[in-house]
PDB file of N, CA and C in Angstrom:
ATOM      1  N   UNK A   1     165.285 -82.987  48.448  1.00  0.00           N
ATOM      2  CA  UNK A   1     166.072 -81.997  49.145  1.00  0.00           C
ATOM      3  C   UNK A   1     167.575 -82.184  48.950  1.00  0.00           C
ATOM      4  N   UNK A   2     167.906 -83.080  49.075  1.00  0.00           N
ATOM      5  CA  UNK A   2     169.560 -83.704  48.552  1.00  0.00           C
ATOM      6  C   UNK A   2     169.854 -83.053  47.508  1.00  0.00           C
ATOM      7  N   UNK A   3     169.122 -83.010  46.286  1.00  0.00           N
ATOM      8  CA  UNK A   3     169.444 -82.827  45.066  1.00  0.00           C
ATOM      9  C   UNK A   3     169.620 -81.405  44.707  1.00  0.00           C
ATOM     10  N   UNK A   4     168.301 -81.070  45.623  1.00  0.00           N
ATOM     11  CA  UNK A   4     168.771 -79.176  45.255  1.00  0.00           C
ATOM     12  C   UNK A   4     169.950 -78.920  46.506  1.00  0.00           C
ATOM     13  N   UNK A   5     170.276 -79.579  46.998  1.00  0.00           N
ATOM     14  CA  UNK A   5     171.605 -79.250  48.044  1.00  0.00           C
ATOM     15  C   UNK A   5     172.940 -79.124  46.843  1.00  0.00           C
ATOM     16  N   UNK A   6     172.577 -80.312  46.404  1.00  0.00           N
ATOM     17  CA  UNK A   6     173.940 -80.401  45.613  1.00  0.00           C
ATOM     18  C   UNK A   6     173.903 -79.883  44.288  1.00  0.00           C
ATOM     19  N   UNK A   7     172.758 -78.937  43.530  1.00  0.00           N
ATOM     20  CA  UNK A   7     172.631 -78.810  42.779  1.00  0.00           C
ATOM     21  C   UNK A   7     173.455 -77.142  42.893  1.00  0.00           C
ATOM     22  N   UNK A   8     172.961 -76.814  44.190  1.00  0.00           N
ATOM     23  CA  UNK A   8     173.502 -75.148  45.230  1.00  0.00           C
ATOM     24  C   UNK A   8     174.999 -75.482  45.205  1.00  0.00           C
ATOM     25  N   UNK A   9     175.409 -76.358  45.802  1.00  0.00           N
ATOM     26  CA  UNK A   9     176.940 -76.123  45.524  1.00  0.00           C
ATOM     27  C   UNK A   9     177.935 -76.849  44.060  1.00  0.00           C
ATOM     28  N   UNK A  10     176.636 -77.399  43.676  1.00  0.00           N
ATOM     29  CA  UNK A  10     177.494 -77.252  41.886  1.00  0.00           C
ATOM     30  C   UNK A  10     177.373 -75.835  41.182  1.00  0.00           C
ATOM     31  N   UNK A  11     176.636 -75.244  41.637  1.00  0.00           N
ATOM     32  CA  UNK A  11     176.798 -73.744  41.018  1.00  0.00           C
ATOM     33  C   UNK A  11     177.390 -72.806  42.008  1.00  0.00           C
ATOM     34  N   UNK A  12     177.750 -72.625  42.670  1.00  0.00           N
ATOM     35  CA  UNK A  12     178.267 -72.126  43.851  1.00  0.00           C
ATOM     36  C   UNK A  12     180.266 -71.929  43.599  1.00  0.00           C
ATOM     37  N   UNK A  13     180.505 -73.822  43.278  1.00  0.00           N
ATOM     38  CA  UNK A  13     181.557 -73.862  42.981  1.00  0.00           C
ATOM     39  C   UNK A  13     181.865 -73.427  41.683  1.00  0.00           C
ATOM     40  N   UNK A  14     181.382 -73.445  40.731  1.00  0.00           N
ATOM     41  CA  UNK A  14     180.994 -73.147  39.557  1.00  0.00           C
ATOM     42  C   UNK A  14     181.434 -71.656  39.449  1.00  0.00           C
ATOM     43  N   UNK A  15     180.958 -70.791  40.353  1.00  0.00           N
ATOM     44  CA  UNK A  15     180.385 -69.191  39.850  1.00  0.00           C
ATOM     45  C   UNK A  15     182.049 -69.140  40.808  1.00  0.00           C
ATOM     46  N   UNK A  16     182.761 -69.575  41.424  1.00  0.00           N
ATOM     47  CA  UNK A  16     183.772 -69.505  42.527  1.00  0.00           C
ATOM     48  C   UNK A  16     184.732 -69.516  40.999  1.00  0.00           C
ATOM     49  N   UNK A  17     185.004 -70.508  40.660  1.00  0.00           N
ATOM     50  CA  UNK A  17     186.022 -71.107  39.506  1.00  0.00           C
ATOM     51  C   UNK A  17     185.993 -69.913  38.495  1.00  0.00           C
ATOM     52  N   UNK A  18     184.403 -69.138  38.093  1.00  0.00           N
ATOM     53  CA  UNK A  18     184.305 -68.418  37.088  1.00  0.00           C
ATOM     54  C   UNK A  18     185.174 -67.121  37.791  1.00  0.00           C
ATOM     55  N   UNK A  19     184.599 -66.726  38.937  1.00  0.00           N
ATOM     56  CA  UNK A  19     185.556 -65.460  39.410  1.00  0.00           C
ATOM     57  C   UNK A  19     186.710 -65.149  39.760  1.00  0.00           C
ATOM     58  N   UNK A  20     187.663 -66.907  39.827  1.00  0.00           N
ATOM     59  CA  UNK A  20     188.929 -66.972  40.002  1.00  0.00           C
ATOM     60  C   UNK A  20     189.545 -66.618  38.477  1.00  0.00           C
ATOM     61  N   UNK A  21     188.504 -66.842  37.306  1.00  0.00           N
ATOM     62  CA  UNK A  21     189.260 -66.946  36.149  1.00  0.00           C
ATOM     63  C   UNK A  21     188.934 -65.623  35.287  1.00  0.00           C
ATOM     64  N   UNK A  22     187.450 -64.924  35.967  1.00  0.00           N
ATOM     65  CA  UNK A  22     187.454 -63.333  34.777  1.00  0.00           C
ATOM     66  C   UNK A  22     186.854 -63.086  36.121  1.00  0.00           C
ATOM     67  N   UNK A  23     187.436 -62.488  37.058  1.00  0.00           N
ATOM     68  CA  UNK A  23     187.103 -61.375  38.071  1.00  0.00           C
ATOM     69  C   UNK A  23     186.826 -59.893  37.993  1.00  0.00           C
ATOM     70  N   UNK A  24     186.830 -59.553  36.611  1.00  0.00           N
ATOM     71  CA  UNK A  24     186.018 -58.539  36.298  1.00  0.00           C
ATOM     72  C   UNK A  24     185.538 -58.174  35.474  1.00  0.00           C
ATOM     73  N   UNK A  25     184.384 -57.243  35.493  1.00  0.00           N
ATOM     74  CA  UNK A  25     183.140 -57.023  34.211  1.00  0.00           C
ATOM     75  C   UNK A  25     182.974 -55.527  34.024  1.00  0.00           C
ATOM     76  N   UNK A  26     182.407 -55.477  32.462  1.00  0.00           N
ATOM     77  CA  UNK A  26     182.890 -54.156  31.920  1.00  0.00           C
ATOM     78  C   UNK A  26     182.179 -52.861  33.004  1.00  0.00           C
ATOM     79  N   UNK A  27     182.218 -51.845  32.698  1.00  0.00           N
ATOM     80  CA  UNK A  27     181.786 -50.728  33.680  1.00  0.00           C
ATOM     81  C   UNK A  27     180.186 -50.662  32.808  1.00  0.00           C
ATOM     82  N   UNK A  28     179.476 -50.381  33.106  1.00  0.00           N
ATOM     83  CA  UNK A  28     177.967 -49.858  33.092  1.00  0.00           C
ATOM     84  C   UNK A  28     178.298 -48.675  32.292  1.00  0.00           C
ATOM     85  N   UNK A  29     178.404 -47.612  33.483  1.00  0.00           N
ATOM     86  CA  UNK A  29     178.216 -46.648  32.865  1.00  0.00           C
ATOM     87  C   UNK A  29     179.028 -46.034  31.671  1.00  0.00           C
ATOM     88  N   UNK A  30     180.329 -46.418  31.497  1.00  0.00           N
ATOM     89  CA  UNK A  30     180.989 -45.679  30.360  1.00  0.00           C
ATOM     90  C   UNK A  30     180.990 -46.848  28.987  1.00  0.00           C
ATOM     91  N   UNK A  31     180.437 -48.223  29.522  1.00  0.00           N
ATOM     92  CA  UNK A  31     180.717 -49.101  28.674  1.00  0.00           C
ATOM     93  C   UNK A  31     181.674 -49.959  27.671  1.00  0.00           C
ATOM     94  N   UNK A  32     182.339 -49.764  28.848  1.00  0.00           N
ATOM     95  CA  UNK A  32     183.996 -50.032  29.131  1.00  0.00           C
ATOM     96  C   UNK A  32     185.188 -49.445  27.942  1.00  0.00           C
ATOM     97  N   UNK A  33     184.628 -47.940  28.193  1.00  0.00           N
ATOM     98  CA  UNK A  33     185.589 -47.585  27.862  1.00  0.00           C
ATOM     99  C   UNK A  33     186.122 -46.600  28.050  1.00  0.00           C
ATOM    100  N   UNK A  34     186.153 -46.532  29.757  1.00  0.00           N
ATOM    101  CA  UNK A  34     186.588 -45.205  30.845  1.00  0.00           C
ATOM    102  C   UNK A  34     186.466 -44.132  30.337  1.00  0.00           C
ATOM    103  N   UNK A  35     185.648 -43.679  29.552  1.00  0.00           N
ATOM    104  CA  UNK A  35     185.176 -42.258  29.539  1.00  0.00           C
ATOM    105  C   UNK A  35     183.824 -42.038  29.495  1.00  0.00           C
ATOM    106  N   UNK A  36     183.467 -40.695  29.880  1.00  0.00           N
ATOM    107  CA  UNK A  36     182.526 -40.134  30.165  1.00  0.00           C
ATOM    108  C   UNK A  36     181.708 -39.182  29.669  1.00  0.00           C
ATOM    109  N   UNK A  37     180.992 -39.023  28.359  1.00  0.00           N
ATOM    110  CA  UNK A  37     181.087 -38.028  27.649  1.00  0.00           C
ATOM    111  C   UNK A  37     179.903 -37.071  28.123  1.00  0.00           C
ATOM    112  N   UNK A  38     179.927 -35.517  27.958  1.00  0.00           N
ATOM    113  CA  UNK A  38     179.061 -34.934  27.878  1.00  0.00           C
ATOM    114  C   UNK A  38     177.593 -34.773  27.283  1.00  0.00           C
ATOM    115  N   UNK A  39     176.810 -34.565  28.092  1.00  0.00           N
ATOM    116  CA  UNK A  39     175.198 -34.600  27.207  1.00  0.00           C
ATOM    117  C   UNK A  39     175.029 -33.254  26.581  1.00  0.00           C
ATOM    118  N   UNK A  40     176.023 -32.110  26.721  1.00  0.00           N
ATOM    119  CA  UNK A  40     175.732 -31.003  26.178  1.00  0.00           C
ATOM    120  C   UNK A  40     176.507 -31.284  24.485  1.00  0.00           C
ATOM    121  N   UNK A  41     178.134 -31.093  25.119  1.00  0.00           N
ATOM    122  CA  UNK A  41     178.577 -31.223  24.335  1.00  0.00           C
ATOM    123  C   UNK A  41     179.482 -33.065  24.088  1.00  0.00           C
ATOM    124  N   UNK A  42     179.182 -33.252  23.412  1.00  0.00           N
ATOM    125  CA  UNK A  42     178.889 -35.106  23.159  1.00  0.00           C
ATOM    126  C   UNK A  42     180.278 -35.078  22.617  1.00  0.00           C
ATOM    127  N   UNK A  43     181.224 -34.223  22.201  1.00  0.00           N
ATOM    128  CA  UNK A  43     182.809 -34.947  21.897  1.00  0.00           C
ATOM    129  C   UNK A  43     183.127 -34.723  23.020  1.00  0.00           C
ATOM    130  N   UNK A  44     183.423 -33.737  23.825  1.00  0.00           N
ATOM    131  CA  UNK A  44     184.146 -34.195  25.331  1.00  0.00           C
ATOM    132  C   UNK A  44     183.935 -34.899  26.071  1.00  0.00           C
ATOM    133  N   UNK A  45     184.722 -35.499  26.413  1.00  0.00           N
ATOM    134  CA  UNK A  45     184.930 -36.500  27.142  1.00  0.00           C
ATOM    135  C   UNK A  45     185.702 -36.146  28.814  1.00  0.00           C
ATOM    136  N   UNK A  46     185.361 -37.053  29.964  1.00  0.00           N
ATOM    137  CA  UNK A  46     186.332 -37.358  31.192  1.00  0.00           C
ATOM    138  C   UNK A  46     186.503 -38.278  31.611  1.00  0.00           C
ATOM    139  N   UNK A  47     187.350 -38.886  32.857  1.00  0.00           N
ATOM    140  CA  UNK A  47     188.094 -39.889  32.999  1.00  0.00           C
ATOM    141  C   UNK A  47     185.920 -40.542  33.685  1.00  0.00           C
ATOM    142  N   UNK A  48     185.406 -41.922  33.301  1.00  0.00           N
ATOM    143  CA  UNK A  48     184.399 -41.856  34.170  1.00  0.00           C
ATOM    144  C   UNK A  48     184.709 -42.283  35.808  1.00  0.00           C
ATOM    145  N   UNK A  49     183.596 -41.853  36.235  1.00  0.00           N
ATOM    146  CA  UNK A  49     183.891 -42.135  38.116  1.00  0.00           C
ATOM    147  C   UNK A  49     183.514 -42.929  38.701  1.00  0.00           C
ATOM    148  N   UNK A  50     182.854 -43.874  37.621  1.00  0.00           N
ATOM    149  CA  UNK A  50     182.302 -45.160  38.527  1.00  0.00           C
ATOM    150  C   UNK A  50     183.361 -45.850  38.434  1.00  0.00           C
ATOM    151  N   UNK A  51     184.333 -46.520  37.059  1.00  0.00           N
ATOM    152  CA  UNK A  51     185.040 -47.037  37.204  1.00  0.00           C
ATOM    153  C   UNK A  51     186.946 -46.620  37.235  1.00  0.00           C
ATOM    154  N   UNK A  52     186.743 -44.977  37.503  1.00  0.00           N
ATOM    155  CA  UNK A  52     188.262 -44.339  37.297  1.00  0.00           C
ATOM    156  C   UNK A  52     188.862 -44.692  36.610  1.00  0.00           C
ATOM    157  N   UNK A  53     187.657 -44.717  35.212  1.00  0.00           N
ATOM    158  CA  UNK A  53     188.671 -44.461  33.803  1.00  0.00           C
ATOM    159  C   UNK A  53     189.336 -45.670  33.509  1.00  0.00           C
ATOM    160  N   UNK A  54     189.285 -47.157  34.106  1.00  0.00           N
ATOM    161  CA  UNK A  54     189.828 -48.452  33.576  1.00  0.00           C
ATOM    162  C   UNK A  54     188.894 -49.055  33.028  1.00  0.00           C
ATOM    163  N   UNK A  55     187.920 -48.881  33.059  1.00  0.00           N
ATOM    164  CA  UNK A  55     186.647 -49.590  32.000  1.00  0.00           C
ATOM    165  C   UNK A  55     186.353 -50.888  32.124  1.00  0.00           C
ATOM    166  N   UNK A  56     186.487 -51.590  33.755  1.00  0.00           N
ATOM    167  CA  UNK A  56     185.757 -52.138  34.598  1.00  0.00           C
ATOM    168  C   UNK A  56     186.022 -52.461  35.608  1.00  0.00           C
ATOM    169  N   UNK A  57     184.973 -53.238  36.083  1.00  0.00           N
ATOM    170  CA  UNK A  57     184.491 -53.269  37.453  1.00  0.00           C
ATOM    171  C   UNK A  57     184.929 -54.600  38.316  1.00  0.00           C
ATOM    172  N   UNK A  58     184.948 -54.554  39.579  1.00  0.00           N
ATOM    173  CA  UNK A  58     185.242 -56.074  40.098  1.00  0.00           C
ATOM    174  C   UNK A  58     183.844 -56.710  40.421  1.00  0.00           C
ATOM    175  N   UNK A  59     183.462 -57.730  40.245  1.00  0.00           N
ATOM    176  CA  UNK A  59     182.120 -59.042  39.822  1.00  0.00           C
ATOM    177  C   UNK A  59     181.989 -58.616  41.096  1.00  0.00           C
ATOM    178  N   UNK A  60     180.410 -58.968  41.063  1.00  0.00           N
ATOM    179  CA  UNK A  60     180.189 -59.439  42.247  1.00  0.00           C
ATOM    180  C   UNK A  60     180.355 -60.632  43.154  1.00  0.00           C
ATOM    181  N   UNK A  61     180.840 -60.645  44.663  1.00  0.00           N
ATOM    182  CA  UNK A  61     181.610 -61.477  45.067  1.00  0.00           C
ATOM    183  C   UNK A  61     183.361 -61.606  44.882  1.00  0.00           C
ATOM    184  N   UNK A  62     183.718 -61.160  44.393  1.00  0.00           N
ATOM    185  CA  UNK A  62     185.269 -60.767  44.065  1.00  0.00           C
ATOM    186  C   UNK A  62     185.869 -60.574  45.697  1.00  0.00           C
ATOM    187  N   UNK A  63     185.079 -59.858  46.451  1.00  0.00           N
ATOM    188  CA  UNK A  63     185.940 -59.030  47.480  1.00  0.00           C
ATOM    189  C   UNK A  63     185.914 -60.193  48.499  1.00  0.00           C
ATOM    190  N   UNK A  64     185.089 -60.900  48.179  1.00  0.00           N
ATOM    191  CA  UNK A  64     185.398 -62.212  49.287  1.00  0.00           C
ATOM    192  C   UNK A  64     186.270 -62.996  48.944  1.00  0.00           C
ATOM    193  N   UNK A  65     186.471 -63.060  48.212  1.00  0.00           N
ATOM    194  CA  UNK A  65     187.897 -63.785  47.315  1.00  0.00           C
ATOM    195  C   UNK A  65     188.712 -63.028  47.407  1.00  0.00           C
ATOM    196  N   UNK A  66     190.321 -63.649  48.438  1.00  0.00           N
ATOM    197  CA  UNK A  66     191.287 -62.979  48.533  1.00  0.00           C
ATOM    198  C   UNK A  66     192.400 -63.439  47.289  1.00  0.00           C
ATOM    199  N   UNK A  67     193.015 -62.773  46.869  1.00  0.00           N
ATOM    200  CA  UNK A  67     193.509 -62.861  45.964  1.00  0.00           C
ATOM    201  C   UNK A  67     195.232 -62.563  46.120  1.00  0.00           C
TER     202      UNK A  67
END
């Protein structure tokens, strides 16, 4: 039991250090590259709305981390 205690906060601190250093990940849906293209017509493009067009996202856990 010790071991998986400390095994939880070696990754814990771990995933903490990783989100202090790349706190964010590309967008899903536009695939980071803030646009949004049409399924009709496939050259137009718009800003996308999941990530308002910056082409990513904040990690999960980010928002507990004040910054």
């Amino acid at each position: 039991m010790p071991i998986l205690i400390g095994i939880v906060i070696v990754a814990a601190v771990g995933y903490y250090i990783s989100l202090r250093s790349h706190p964010y990940t590309k967008c899903r849906l536009c695939n980071g590259s803030g646009k949004h293209f049409g399924t009709v017509f496939s050259t137009a493009h718009r800003k996308c709305g999941k990530c308002n067009g910056t082409g990513r996202l904040d990690r999960f856990g980010t928002r507990f981390i004040s910054r």
